[in-house]
Protein backbone atom coordinates (compact mmCIF):
# COMPACT_ATOMS: atom_id res chain seq x y z
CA UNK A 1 23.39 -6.03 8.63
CA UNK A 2 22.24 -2.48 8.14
CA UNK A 3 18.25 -1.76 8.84
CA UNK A 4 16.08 -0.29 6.42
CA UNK A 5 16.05 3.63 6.34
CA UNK A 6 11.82 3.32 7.17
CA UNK A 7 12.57 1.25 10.53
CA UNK A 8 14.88 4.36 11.81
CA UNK A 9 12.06 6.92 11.39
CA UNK A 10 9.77 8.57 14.53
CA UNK A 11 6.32 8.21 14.62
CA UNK A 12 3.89 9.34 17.55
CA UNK A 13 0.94 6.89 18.11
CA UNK A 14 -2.39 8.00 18.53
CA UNK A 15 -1.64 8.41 22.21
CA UNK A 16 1.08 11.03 21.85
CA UNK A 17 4.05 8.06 22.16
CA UNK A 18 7.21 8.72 19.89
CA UNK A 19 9.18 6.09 18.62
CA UNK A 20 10.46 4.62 16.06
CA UNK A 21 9.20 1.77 12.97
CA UNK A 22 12.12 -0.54 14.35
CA UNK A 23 9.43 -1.69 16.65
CA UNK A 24 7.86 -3.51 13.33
CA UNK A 25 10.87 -4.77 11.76
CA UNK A 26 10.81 -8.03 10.57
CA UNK A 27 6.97 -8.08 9.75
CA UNK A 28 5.04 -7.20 6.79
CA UNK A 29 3.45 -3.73 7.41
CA UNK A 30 0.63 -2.41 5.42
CA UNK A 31 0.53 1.54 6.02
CA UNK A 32 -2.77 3.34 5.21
CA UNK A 33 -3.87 7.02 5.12
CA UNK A 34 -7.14 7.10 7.10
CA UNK A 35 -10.18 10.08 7.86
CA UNK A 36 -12.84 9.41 9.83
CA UNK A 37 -15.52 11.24 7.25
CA UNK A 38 -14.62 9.73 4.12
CA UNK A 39 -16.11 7.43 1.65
CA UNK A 40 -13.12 4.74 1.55
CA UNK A 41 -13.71 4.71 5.84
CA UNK A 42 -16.00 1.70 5.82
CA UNK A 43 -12.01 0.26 4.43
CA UNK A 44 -11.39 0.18 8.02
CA UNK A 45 -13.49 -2.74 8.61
CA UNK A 46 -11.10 -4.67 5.96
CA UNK A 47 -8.19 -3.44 7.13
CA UNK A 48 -9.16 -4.55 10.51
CA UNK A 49 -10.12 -7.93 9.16
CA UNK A 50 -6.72 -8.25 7.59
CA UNK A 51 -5.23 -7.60 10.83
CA UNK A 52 -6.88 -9.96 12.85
CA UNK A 53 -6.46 -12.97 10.52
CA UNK A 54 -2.85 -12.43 9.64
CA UNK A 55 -1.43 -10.42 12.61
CA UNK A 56 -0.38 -13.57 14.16
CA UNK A 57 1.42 -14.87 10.77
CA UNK A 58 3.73 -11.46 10.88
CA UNK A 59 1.10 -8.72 9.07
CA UNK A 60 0.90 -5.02 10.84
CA UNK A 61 -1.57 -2.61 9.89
CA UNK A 62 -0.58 0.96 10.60
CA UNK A 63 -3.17 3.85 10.42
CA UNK A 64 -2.28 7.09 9.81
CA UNK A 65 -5.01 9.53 10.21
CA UNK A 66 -4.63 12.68 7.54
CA UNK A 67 -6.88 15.84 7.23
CA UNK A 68 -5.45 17.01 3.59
CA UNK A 69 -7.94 15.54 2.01
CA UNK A 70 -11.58 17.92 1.75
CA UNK A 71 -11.09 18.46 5.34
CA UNK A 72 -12.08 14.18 5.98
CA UNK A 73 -10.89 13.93 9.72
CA UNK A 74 -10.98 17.39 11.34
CA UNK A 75 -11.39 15.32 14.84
CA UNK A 76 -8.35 15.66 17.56
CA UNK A 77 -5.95 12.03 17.75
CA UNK A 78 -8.26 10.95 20.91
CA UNK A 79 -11.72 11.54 18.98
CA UNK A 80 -10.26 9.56 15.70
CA UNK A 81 -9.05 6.58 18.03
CA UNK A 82 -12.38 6.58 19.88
CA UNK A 83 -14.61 6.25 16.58
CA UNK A 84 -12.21 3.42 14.84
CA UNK A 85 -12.41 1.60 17.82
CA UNK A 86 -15.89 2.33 18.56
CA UNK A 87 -17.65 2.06 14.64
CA UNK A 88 -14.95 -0.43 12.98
CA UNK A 89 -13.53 -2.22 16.04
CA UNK A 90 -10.01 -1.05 15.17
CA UNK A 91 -7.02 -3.39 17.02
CA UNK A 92 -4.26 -2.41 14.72
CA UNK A 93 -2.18 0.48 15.37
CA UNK A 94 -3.47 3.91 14.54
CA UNK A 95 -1.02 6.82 14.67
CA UNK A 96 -1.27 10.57 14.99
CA UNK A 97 -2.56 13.08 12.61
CA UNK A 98 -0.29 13.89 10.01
CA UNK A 99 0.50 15.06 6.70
CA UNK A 100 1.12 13.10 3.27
CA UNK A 101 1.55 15.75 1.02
CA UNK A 102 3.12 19.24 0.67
CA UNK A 103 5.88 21.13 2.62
CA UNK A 104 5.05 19.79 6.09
CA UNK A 105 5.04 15.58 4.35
CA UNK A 106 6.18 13.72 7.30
CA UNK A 107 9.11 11.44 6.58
CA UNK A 108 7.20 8.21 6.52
CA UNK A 109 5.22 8.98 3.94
CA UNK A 110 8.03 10.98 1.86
CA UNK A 111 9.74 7.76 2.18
CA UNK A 112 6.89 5.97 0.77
CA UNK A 113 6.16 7.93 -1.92
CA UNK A 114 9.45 8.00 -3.64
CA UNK A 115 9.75 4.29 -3.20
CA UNK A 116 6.36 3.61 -4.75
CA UNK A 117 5.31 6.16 -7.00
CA UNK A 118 1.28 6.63 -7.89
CA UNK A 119 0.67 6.65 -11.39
CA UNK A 120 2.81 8.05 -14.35
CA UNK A 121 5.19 8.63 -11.43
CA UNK A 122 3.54 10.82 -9.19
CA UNK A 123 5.26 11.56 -6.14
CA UNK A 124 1.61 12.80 -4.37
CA UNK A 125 -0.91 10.76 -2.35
CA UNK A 126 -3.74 11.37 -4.44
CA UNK A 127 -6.20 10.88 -1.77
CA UNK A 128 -7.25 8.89 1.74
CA UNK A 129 -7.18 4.84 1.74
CA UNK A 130 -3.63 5.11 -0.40
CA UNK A 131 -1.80 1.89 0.90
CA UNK A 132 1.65 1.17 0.82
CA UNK A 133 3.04 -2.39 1.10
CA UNK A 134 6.35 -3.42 3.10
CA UNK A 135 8.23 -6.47 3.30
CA UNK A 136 9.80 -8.00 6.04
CA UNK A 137 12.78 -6.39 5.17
CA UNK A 138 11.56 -3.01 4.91
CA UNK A 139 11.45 -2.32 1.66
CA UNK A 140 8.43 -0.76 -0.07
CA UNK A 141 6.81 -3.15 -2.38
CA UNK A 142 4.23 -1.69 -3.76
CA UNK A 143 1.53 1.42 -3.73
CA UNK A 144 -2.54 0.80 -3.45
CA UNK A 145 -4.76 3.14 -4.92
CA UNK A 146 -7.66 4.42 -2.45
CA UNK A 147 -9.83 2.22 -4.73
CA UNK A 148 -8.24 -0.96 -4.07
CA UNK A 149 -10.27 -3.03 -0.86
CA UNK A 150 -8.22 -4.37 1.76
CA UNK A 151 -9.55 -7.62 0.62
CA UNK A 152 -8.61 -7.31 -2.78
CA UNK A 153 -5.11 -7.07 -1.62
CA UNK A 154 -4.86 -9.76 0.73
CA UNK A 155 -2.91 -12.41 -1.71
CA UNK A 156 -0.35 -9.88 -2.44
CA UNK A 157 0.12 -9.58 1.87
CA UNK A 158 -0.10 -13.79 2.31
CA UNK A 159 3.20 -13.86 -0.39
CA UNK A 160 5.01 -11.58 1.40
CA UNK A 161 4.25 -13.89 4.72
């Protein structure tokens, strides 16, 4: 059986650790654009709800921070970890700084993007708080505006469970 092209790509956690998605094959992954100074960051407190009720039933949260958005988290990796942790009690795994749009698009989210287009098929992240849902299998299911409340999205994560 062949893995999913997303499991075989390198991330670097917030803590400067590179590896790869394989670590989170087999569960459902909800991966998030995050800043620190936006008006979608109180999501963080949903997302971390999410997490902590169905983290044990196979859900992972990944947060990646991104500063292409009006300049939204202009803080280092270890400042952006601190205030998640500290203001929204953050668990889930947040990731370094990175980019979701333009020449420098790291591969995760290029990946994401042309699985699960934005609107009218738009191949940009339109702004923080865009969610991207992934099956067990690895396979992008479907794209969240910045809009949409963790909450609001929690039936569509419980099916895929």
């Amino acid at each position: 059986m062949t893995t999913a092209p997303l499991y075989d790509i390198e991330v670097t956690d917030i803590k400067g650790q590179t590896r790869t998605l394989a670590n989170y094959a087999g569960k459902v992954l909800l991966i998030v654009n995050t800043a620190s100074k936006c008006g979608f960051t109180p999501q963080l407190e949903g997302l971390q709800s999410l997490y902590s009720e169905l983290g044990d039933r196979g859900l992972a949260v990944l947060g990646f921070p991104c500063n292409q958005f009006m300049n939204q988290d202009p803080a280092d990796n270890s400042e952006i970890s601190e205030f998640c942790s500290l203001n929204y009690g953050v668990s889930f795994p947040m990731f370094a700084k990175l980019q979701v749009n333009g020449p420098e698009t790291h591969p995760l989210f290029r990946l994401l993007k042309e699985e699960a287009p934005g609107m009218m098929g738009s191949k940009k992240v339109k702004w923080n708080f865009t969610k991207f849902l992934v099956n067990r299998d690895g396979q992008v299911v479907r794209r969240y505006p910045p809009t949409a409340k963790p909450e609001t999205i929690r039936d569509d994560i419980v099916e895929l469970l």
